[in-house]
Protein backbone atom coordinates (compact mmCIF):
# COMPACT_ATOMS: atom_id res chain seq x y z
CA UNK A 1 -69.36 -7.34 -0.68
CA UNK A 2 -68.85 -10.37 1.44
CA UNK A 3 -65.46 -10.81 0.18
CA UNK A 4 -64.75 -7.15 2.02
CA UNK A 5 -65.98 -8.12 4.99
CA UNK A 6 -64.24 -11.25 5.27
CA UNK A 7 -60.89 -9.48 3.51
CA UNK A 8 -61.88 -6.47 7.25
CA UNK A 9 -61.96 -9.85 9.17
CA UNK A 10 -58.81 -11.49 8.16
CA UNK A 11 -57.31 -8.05 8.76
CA UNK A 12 -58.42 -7.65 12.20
CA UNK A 13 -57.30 -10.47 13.17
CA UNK A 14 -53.70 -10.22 12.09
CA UNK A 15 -53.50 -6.87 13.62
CA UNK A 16 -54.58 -7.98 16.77
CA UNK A 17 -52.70 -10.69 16.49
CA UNK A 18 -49.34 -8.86 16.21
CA UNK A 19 -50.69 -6.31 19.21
CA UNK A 20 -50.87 -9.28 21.54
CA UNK A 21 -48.09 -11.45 19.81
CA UNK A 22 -45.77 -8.36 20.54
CA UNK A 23 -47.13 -8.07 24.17
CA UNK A 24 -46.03 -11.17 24.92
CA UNK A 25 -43.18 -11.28 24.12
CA UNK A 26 -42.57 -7.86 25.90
CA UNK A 27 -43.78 -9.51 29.02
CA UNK A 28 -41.62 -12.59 28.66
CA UNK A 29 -38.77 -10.81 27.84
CA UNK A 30 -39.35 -8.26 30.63
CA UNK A 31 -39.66 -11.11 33.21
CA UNK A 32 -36.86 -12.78 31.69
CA UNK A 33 -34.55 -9.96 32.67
CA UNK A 34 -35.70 -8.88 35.84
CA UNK A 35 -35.29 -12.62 36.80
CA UNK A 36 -31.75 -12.09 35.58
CA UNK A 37 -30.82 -9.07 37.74
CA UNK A 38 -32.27 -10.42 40.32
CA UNK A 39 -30.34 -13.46 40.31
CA UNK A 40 -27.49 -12.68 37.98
CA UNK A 41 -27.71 -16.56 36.51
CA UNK A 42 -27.90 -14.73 32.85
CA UNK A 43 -27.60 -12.26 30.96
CA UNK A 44 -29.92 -10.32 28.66
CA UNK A 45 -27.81 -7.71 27.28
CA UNK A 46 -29.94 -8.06 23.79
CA UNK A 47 -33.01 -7.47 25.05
CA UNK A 48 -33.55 -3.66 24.75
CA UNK A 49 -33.79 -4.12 20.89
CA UNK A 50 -36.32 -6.61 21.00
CA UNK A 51 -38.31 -4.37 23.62
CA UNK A 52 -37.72 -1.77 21.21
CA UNK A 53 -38.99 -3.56 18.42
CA UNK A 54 -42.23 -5.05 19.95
CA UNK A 55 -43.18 -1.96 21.61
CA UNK A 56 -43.00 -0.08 17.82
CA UNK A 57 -44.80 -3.04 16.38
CA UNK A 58 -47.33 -3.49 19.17
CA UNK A 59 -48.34 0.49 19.29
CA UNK A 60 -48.58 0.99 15.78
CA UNK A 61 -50.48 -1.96 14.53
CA UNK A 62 -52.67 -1.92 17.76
CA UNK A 63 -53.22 1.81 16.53
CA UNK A 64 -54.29 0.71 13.35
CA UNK A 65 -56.78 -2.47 14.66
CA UNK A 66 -58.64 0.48 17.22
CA UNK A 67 -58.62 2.63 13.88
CA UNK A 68 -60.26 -0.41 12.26
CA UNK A 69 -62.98 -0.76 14.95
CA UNK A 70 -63.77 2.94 15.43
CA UNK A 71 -62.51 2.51 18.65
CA UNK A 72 -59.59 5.11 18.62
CA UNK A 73 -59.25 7.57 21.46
CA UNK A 74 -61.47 10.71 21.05
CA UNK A 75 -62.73 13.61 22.69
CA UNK A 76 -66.37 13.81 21.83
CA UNK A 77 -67.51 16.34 23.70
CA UNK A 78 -68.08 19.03 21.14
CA UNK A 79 -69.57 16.40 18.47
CA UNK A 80 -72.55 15.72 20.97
CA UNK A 81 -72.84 19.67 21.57
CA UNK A 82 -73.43 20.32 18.32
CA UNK A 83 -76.71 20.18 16.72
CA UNK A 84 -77.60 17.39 14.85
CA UNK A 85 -77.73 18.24 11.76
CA UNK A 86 -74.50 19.68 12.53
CA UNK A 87 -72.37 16.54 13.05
CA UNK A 88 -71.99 15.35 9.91
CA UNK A 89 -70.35 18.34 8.92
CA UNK A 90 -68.14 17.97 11.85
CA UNK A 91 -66.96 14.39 11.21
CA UNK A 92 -66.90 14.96 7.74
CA UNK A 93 -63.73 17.80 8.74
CA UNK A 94 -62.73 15.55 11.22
CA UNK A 95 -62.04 12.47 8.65
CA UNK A 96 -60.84 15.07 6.36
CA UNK A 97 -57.51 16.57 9.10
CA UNK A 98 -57.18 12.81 9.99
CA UNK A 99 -56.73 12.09 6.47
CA UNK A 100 -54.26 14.14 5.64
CA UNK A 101 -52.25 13.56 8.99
CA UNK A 102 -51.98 9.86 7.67
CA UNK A 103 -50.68 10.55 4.59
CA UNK A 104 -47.92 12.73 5.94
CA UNK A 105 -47.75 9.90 7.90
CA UNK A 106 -46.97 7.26 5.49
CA UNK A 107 -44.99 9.55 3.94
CA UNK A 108 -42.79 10.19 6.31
CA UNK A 109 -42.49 6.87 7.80
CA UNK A 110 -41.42 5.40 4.30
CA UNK A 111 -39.21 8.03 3.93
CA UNK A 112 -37.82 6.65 7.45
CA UNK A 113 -37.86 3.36 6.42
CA UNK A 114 -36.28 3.56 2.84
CA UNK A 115 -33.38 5.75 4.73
CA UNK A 116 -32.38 3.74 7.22
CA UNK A 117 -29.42 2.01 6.84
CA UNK A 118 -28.29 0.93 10.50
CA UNK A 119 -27.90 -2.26 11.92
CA UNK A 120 -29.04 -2.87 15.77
CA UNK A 121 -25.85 -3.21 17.89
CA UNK A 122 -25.91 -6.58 19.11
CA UNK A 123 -28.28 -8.60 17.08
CA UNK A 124 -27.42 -7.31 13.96
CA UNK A 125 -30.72 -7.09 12.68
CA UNK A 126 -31.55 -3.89 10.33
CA UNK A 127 -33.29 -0.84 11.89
CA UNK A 128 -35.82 -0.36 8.97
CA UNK A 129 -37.59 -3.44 10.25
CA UNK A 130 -38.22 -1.52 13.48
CA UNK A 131 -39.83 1.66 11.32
CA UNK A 132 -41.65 -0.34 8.74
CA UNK A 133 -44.61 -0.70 11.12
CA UNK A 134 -44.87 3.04 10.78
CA UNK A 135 -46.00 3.31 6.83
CA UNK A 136 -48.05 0.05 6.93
CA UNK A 137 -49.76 0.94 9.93
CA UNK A 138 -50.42 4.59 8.29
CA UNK A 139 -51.13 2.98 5.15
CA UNK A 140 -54.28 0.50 6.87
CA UNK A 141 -55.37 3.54 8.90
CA UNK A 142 -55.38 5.87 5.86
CA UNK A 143 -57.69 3.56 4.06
CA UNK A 144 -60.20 2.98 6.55
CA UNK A 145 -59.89 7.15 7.10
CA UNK A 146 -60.71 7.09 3.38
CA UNK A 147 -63.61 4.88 3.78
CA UNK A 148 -64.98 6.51 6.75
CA UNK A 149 -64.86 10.03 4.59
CA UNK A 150 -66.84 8.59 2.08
CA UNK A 151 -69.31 6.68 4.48
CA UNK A 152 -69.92 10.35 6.14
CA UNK A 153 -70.25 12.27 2.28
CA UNK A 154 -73.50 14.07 1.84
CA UNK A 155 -74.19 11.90 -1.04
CA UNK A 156 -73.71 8.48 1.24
CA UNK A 157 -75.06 9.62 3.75
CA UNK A 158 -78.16 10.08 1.85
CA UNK A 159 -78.80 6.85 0.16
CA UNK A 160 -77.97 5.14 4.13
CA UNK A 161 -80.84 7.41 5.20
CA UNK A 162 -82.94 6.19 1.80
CA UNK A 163 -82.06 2.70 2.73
CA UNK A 164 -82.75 2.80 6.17
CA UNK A 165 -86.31 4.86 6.24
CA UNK A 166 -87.51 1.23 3.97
C-alpha cells in the first residue's frame, strides 16, 4: 500500500510540475513578445505554437492533478440537499457519468492523436504532440474516476464504516 501512495505522490508532482513548467513558459514567452512589439528589436513569429502547445499541456494535465486531489470544479449544491443517506447514491451516479465521459475521452483523444499527421508551420514540430496530452490526461483522470467509484461502492463503503466505528 505504501508503494501506491508514494507511486499518487510521484504522480502529483509531475503533473503539477508540467501545469507550472507550462505556465512559465507561457509567461516568458508572452513577455517576450509583447517586449518585441513594443520595441520591434525581434521577432517572435514562432511563438503562437509554443503558446498553443503549453496552454494544451498546462490545462489538461492541471485538469488531471485537481482530478487527483478531489479538487475539480463542482457544483455541490444538490449533494448537500440531499439526505444523507442519500449521497452516496448520488456520487456513486456521479463517478459513474464522469466515468464514462473519460473514456469517450481517451477515446477520442487517441483517436486525435493517432490521426494526426500535420506538422506546425514554422517549427516543424508534429501536431500529435500538441493532442497527446488529451488521452494521457483522460487516461490518469479515468483511473482515479475508477478508484473513486469503487471507494463510494456499497460494499466499500461498508467495510470504511466497519473500520472506522473501531
Amino acid at each position: 500500500m505504501q508503494t501506491l501512495f508514494r507511486i499518487d505522490r510521484a504522480v502529483g508532482w509531475v503533473l503539477r510540475g508540467i501545469a507550472i513548467l507550462c505556465l512559465l513558459v507561457l509567461m516568458g514567452i508572452l513577455g517576450a513578445n509583447v517586449l518585441a512589439r513594443v520595441t520591434g528589436w525581434f521577432s517572435m513569429g514562432w511563438y503562437d505554437e509554443i503558446i498553443e502547445l503549453c496552454f494544451a499541456w498546462m490545462v489538461f494535465f492541471g485538469a488531471a492533478e485537481l482530478w487527483r486531489e478531489n479538487q475539480h470544479f463542482r457544483i455541490d449544491w444538490l449533494y448537500y440537499t440531499l439526505p444523507w443517506a442519500k449521497r452516496r447514491l448520488h456520487t456513486i451516479v456521479i463517478s459513474s457519468i464522469n466515468t464514462v465521459f473519460l473514456g469517450f475521452l481517451l477515446f477520442e483523444g487517441w483517436n486525435l492523436t493517432e490521426r494526426s499527421s500535420a506538422l506546425t508551420p514554422i517549427i516543424g514540430f508534429p501536431v500529435a504532440i500538441l493532442y497527446v496530452c488529451i488521452p494521457i490526461s483522460a487516461a490518469i483522470m479515468l483511473l482515479y474516476a475508477i478508484i473513486d467509484l469503487f471507494r463510494h461502492s456499497p460494499r466499500h463503503a461498508a467495510e470504511v464504516e466497519t473500520i472506522d466505528d473501531i
